[in-house]
N, C-alpha and C. Protein backbone atom coordinates (compact mmCIF):
# COMPACT_ATOMS: atom_id res chain seq x y z
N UNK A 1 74.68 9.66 29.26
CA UNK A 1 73.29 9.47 29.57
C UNK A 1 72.47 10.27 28.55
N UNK A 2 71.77 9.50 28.42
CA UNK A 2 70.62 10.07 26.92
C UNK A 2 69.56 11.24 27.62
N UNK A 3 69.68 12.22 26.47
CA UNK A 3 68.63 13.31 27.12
C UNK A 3 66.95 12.53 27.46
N UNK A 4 66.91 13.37 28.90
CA UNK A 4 65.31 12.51 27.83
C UNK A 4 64.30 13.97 28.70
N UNK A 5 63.34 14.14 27.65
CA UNK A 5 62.36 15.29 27.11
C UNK A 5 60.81 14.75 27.53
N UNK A 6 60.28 15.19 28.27
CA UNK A 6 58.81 15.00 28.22
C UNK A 6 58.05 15.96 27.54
N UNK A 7 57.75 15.59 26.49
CA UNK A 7 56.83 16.29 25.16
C UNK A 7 55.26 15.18 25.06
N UNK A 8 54.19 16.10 24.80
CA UNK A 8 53.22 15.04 24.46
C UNK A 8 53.27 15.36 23.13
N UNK A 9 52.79 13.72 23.65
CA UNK A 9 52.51 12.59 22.04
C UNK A 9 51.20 12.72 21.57
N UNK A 10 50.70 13.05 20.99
CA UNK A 10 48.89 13.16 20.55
C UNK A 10 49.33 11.29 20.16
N UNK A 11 50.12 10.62 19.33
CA UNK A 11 50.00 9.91 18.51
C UNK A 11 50.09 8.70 19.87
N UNK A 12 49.99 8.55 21.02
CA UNK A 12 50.00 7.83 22.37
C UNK A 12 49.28 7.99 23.19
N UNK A 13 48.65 6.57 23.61
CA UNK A 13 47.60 7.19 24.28
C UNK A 13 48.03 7.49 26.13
N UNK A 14 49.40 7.26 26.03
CA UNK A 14 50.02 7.77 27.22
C UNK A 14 50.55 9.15 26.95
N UNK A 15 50.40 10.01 27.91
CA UNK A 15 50.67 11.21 27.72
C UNK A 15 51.93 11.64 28.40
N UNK A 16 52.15 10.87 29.42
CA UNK A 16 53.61 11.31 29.78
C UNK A 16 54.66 10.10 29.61
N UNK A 17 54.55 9.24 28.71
CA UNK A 17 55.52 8.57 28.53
C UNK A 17 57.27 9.73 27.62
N UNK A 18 57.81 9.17 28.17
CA UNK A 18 58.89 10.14 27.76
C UNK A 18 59.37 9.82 26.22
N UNK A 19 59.83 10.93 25.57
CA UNK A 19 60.47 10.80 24.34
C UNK A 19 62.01 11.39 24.40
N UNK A 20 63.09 9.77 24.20
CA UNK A 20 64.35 10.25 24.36
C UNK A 20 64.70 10.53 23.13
N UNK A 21 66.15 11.17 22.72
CA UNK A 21 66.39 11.97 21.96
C UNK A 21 66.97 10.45 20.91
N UNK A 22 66.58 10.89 19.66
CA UNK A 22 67.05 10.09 18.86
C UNK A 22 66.00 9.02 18.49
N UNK A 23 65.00 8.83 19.58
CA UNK A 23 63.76 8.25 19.29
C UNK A 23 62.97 9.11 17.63
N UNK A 24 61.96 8.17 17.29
CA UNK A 24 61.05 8.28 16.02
C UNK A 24 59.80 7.89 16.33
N UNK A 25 59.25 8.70 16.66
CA UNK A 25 57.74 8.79 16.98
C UNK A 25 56.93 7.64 16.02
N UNK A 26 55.96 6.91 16.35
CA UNK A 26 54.90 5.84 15.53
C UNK A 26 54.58 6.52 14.94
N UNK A 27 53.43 6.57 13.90
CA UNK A 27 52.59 7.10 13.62
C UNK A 27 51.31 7.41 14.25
N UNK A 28 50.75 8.35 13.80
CA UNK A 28 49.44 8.56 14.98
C UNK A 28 48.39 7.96 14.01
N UNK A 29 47.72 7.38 14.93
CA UNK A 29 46.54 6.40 14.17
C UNK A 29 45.52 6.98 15.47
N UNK A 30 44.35 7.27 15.20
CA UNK A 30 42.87 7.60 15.70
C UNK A 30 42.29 6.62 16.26
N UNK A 31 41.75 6.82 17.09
CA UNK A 31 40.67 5.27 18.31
C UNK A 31 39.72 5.32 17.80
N UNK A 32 39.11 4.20 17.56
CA UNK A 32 37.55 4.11 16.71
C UNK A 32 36.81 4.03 18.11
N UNK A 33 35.52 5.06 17.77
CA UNK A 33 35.09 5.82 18.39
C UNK A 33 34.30 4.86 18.58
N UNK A 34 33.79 3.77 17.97
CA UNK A 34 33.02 2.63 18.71
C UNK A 34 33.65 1.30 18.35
N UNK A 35 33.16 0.16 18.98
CA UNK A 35 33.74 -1.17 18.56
C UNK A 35 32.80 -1.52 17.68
N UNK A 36 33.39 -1.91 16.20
CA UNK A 36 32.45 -2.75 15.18
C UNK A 36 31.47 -3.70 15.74
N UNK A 37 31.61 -3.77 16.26
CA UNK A 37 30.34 -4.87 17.14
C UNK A 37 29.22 -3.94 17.01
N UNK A 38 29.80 -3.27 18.23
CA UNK A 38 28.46 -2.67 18.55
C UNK A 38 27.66 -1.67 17.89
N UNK A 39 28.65 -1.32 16.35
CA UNK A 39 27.94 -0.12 15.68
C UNK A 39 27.19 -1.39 14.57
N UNK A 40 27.47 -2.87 14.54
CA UNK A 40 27.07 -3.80 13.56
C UNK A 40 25.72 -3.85 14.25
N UNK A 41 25.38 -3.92 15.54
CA UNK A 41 24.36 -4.05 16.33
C UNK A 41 23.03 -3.25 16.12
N UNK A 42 24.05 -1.70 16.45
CA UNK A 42 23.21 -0.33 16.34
C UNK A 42 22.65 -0.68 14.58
N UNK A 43 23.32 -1.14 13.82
CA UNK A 43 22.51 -0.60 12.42
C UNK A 43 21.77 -1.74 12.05
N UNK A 44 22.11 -2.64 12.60
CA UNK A 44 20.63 -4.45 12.20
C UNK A 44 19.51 -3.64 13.31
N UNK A 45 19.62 -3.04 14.47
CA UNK A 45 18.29 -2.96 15.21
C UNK A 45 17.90 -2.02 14.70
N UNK A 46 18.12 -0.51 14.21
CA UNK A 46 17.80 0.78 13.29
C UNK A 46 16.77 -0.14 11.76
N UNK A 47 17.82 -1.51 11.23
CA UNK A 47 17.40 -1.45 9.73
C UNK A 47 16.01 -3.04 10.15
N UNK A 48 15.76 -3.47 11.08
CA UNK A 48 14.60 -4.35 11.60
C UNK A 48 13.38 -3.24 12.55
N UNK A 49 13.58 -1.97 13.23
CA UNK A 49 12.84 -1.14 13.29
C UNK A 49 12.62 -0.55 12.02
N UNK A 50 12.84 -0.04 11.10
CA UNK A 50 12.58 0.42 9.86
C UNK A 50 11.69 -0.78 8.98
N UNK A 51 12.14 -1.95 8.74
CA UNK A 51 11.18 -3.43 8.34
C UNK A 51 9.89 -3.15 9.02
N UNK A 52 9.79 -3.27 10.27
CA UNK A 52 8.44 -3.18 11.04
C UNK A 52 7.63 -2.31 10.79
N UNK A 53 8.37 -0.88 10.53
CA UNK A 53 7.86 0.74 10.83
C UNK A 53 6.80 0.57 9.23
N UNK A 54 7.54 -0.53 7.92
CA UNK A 54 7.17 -0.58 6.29
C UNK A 54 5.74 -1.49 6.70
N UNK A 55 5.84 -2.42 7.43
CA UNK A 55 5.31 -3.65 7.60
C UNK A 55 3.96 -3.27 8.13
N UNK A 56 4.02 -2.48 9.03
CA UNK A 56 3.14 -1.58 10.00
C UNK A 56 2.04 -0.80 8.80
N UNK A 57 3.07 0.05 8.02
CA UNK A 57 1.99 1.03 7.53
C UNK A 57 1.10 -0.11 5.94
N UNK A 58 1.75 -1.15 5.19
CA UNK A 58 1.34 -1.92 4.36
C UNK A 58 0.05 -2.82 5.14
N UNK A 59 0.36 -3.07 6.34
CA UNK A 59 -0.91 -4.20 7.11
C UNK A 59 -2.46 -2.79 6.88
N UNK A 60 -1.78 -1.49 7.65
CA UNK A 60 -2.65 -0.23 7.57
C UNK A 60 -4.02 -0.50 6.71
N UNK A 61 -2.66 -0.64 5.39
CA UNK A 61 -3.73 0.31 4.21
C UNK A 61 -4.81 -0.71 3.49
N UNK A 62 -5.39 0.18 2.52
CA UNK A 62 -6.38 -0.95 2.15
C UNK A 62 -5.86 -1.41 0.56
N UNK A 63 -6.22 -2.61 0.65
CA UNK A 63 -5.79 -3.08 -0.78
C UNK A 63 -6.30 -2.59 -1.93
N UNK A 64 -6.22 -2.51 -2.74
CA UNK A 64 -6.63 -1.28 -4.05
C UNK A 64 -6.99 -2.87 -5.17
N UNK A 65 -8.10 -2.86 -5.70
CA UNK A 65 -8.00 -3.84 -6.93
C UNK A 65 -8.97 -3.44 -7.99
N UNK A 66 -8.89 -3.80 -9.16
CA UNK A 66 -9.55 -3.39 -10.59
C UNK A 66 -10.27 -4.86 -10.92
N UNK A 67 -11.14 -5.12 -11.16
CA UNK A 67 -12.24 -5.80 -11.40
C UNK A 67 -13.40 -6.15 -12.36
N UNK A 68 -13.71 -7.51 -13.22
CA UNK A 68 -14.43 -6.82 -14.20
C UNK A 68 -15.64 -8.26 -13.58
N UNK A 69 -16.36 -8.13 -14.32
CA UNK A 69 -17.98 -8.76 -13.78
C UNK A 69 -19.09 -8.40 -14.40
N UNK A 70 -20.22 -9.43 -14.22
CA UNK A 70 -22.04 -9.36 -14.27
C UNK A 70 -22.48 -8.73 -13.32
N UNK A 71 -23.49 -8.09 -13.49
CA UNK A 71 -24.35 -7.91 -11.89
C UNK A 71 -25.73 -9.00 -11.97
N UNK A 72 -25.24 -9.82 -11.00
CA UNK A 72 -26.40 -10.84 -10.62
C UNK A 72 -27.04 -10.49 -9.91
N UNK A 73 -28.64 -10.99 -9.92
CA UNK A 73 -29.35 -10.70 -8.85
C UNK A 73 -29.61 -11.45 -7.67
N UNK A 74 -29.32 -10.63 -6.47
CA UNK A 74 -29.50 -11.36 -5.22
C UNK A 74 -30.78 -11.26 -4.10
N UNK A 75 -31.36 -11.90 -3.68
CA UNK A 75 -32.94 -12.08 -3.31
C UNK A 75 -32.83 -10.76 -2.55
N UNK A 76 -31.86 -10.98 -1.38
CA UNK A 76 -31.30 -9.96 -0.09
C UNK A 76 -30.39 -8.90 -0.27
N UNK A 77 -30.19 -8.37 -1.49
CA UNK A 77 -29.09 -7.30 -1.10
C UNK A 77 -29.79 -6.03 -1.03
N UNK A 78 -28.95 -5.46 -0.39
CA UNK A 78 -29.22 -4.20 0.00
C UNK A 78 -29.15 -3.00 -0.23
N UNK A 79 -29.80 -1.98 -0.13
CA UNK A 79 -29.66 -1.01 -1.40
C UNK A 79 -27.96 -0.23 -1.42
N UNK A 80 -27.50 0.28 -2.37
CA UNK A 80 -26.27 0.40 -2.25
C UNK A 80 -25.27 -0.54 -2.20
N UNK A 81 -25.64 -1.37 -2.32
CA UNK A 81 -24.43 -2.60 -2.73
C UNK A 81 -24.78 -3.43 -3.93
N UNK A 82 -24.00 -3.73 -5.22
CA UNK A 82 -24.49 -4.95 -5.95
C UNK A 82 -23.37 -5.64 -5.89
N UNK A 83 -23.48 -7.27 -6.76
CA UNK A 83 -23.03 -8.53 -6.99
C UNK A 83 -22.49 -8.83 -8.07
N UNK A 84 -21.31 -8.65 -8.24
CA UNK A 84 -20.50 -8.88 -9.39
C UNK A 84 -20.19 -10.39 -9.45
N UNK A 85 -20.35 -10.96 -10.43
CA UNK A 85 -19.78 -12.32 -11.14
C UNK A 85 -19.04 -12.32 -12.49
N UNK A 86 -17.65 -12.74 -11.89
CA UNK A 86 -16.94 -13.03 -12.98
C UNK A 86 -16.57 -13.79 -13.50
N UNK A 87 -15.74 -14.16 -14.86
CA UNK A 87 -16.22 -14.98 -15.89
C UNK A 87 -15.50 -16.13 -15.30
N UNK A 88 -14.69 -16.34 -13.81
CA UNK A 88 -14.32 -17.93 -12.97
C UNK A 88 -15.45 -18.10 -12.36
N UNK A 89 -16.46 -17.28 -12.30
CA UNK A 89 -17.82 -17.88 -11.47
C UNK A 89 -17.66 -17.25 -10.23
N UNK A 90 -16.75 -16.77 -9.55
CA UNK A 90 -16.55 -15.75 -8.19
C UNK A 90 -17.34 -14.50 -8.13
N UNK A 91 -18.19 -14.47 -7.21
CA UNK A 91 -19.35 -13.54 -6.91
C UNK A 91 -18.74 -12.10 -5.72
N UNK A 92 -18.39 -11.36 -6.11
CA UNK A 92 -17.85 -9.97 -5.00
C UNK A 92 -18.80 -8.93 -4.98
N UNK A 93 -19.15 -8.73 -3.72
CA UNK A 93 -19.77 -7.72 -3.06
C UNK A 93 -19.52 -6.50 -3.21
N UNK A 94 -19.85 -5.53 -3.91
CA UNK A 94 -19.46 -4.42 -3.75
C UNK A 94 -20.12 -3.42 -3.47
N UNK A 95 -20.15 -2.27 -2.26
CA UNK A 95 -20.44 -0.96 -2.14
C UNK A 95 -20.46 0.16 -2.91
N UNK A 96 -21.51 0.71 -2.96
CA UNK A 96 -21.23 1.63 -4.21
C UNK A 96 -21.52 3.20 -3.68
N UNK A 97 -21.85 2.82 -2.25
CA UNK A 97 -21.38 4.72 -1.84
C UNK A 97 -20.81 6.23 -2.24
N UNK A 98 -19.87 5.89 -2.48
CA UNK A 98 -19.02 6.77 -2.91
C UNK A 98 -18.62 6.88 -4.61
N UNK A 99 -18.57 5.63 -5.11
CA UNK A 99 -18.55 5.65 -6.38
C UNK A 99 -18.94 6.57 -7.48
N UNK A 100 -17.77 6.83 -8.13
CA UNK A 100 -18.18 7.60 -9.16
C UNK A 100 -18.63 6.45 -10.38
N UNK A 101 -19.92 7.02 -11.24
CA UNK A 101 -20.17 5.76 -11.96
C UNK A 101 -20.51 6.60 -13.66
N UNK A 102 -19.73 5.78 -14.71
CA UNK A 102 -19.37 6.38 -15.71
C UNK A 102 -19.92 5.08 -16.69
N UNK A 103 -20.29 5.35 -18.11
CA UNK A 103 -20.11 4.87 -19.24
C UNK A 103 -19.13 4.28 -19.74
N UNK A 104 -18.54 3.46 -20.27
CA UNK A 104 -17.02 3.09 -20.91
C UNK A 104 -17.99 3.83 -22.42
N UNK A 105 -16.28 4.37 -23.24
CA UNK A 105 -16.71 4.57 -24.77
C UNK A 105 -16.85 3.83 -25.25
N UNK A 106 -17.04 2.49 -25.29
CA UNK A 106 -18.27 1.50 -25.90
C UNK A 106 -19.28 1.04 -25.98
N UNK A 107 -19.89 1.80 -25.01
CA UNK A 107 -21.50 1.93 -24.78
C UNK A 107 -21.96 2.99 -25.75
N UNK A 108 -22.91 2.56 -26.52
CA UNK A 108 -23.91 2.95 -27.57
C UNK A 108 -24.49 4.14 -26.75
N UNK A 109 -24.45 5.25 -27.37
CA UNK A 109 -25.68 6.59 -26.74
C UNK A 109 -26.58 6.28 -26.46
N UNK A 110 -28.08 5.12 -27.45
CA UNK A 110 -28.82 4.88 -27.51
C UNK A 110 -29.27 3.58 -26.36
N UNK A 111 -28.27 3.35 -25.90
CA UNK A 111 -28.54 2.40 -24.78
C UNK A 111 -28.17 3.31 -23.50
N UNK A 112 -27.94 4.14 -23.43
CA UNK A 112 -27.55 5.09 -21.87
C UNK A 112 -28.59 5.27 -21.41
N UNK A 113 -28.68 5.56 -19.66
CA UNK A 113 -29.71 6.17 -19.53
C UNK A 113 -29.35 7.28 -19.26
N UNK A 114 -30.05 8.48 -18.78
CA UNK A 114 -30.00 9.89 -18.27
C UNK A 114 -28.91 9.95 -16.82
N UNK A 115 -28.85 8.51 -16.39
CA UNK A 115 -28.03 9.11 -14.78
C UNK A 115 -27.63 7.53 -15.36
N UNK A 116 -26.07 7.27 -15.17
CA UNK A 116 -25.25 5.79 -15.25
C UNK A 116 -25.74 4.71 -14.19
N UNK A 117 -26.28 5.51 -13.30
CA UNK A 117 -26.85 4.64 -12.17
C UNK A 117 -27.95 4.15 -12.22
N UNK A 118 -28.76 4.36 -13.04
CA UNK A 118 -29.64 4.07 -13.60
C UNK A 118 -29.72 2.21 -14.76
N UNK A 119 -28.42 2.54 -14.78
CA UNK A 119 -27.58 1.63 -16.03
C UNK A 119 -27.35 0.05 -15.13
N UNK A 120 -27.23 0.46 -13.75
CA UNK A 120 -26.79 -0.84 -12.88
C UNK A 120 -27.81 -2.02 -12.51
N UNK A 121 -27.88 -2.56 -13.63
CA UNK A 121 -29.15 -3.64 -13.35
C UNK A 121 -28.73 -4.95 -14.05
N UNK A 122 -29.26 -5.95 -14.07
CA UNK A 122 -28.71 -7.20 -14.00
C UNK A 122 -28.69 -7.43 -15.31
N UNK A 123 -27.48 -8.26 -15.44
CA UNK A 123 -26.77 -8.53 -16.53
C UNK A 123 -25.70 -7.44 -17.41
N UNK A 124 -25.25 -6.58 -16.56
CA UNK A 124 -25.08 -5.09 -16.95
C UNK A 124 -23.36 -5.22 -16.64
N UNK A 125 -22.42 -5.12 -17.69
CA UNK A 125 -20.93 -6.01 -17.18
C UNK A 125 -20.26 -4.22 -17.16
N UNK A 126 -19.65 -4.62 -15.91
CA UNK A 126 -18.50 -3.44 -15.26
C UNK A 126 -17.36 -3.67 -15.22
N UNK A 127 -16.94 -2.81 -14.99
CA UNK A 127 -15.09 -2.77 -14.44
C UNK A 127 -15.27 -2.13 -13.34
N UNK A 128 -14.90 -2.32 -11.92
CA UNK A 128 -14.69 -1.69 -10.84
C UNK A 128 -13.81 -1.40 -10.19
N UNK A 129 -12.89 -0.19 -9.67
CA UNK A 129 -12.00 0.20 -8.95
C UNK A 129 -12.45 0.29 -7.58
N UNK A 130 -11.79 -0.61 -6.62
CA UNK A 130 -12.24 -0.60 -5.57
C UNK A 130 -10.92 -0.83 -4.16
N UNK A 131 -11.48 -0.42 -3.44
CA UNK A 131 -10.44 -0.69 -1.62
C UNK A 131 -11.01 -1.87 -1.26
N UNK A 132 -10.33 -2.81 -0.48
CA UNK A 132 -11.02 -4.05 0.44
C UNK A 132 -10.63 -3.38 1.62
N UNK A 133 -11.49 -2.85 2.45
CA UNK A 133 -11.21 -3.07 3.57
C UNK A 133 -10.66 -3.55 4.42
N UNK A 134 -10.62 -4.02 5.99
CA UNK A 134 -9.92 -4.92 6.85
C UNK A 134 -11.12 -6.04 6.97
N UNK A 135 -12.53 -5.41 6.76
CA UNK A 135 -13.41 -6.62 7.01
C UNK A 135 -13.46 -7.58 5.88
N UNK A 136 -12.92 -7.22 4.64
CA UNK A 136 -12.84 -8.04 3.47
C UNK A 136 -13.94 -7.58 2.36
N UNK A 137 -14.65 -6.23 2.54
CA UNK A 137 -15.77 -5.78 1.80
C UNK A 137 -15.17 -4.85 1.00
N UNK A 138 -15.70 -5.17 -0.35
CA UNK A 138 -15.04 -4.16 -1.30
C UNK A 138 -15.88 -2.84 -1.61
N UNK A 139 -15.17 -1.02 -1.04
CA UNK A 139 -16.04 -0.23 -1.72
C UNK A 139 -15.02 0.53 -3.28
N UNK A 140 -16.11 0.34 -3.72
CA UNK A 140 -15.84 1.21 -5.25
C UNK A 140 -15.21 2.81 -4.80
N UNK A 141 -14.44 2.66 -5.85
CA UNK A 141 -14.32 4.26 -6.03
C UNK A 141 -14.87 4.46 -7.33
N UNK A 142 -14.57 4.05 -8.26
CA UNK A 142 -14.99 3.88 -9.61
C UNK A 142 -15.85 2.59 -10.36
N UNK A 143 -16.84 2.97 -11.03
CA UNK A 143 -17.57 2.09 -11.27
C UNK A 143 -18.16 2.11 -13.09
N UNK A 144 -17.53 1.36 -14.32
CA UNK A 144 -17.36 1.63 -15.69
C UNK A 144 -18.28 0.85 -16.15
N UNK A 145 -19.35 1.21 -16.67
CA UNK A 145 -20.04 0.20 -17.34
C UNK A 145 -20.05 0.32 -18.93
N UNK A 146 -19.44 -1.33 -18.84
CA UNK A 146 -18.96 -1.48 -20.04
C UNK A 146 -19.83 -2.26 -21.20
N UNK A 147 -21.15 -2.54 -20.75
CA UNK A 147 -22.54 -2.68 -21.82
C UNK A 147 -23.38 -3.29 -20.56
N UNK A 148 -24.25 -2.49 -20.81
CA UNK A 148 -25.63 -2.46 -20.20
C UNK A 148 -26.86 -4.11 -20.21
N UNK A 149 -27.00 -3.88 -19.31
CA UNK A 149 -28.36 -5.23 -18.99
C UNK A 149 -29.89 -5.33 -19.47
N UNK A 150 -30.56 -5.85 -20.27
CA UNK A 150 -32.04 -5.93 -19.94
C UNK A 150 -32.55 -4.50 -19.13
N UNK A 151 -33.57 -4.09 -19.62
CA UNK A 151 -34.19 -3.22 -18.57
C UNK A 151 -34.96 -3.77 -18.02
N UNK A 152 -35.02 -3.90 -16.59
CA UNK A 152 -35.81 -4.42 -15.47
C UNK A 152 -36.77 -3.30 -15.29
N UNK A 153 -37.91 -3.50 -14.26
CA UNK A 153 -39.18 -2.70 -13.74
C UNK A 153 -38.03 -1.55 -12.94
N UNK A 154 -37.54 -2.73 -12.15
CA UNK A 154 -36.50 -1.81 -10.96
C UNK A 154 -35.23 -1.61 -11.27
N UNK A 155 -34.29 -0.92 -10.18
CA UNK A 155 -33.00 -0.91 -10.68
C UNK A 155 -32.30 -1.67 -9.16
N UNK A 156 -31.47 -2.73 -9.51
CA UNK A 156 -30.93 -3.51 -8.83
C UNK A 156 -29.83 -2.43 -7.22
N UNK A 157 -29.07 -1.24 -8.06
CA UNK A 157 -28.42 -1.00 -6.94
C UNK A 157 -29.12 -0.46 -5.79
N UNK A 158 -30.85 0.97 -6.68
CA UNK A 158 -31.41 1.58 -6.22
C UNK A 158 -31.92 0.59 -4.65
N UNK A 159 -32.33 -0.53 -4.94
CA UNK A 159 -33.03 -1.33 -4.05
C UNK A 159 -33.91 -2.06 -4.24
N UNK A 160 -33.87 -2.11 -5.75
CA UNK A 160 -35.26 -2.97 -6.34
C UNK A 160 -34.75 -4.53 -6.22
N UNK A 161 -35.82 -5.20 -6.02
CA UNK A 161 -35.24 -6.96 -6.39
C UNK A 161 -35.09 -7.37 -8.09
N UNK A 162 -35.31 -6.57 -8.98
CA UNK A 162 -34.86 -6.76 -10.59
C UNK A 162 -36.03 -7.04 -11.13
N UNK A 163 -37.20 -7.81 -10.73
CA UNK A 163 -37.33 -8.60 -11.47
C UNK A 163 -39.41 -8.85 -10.68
């Protein structure tokens, strides 16, 4: 009659199965600590919360665009905003609140005025750095004027009608 030994097996997931003598242990192989399923699961719902979490903060922000244009005159606008037209004929609204407003180095000294804002009057072609909002209104951050307009009585952004 064959000895037989109760020893544990780490490498079984029975612990008192007996080991007779002359036996050769399996190898010990490790239990996966989850079923591929469900860790395939865990990382598509982690990497579609993460999509949303990108999706979320891009809807957020405001669109950033660079812009070049005329300033036309409009019967009704309002002070602090002028009317850019560019060379497809598309007319954009822009706020000029906050704007910082500069010369381009191709503007002649002799055509500057004392304050750039001064400079914003019709027919007067810019480059504008601006946010669109969520309402679809563009404000400037930056505002380049890149050759100057006619001098009018008034000045178009101040609130004058131009003309």
């Amino acid at each position: 009659m064959p000895h037989i030994c109760r020893l544990w097996q780490p490498w079984k997931n029975d612990r008192s199965a007996p080991l007779t003598s002359g036996s050769v242990p399996r190898q010990a192989r490790p239990e996966p600590l989850a079923s591929n399923s469900r860790m395939v699961r865990r990382v598509s719902f982690f990497s579609v919360l993460l999509l949303l979490a990108i999706a979320a903060v891009a809807l957020l922000a405001k669109t950033p665009g660079v812009f070049r244009g005329t300033i036309v005159r409009i019967a009704d606008a309002e002070p602090g905003w002028l009317y850019l037209r560019a060379v497809n004929g598309n007319v954009r609204r822009v706020a000029l609140e906050s704007a910082r407003i500069v010369y381009a180095e191709s503007v002649p000294q002799r055509d500057r005025d004392a304050s750039p804002k001064l400079s914003l009057r019709e027919g007067a072609e810019l480059r504008v750095t601006a946010e669109q909002d969520g309402d679809g209104e563009w404000h400037a951050s930056l505002v380049e004027i890149l050759s100057v307009g006619e001098k009018p009585k008034t000045n178009i952004a101040l609130g004058g009608s131009g003309r």
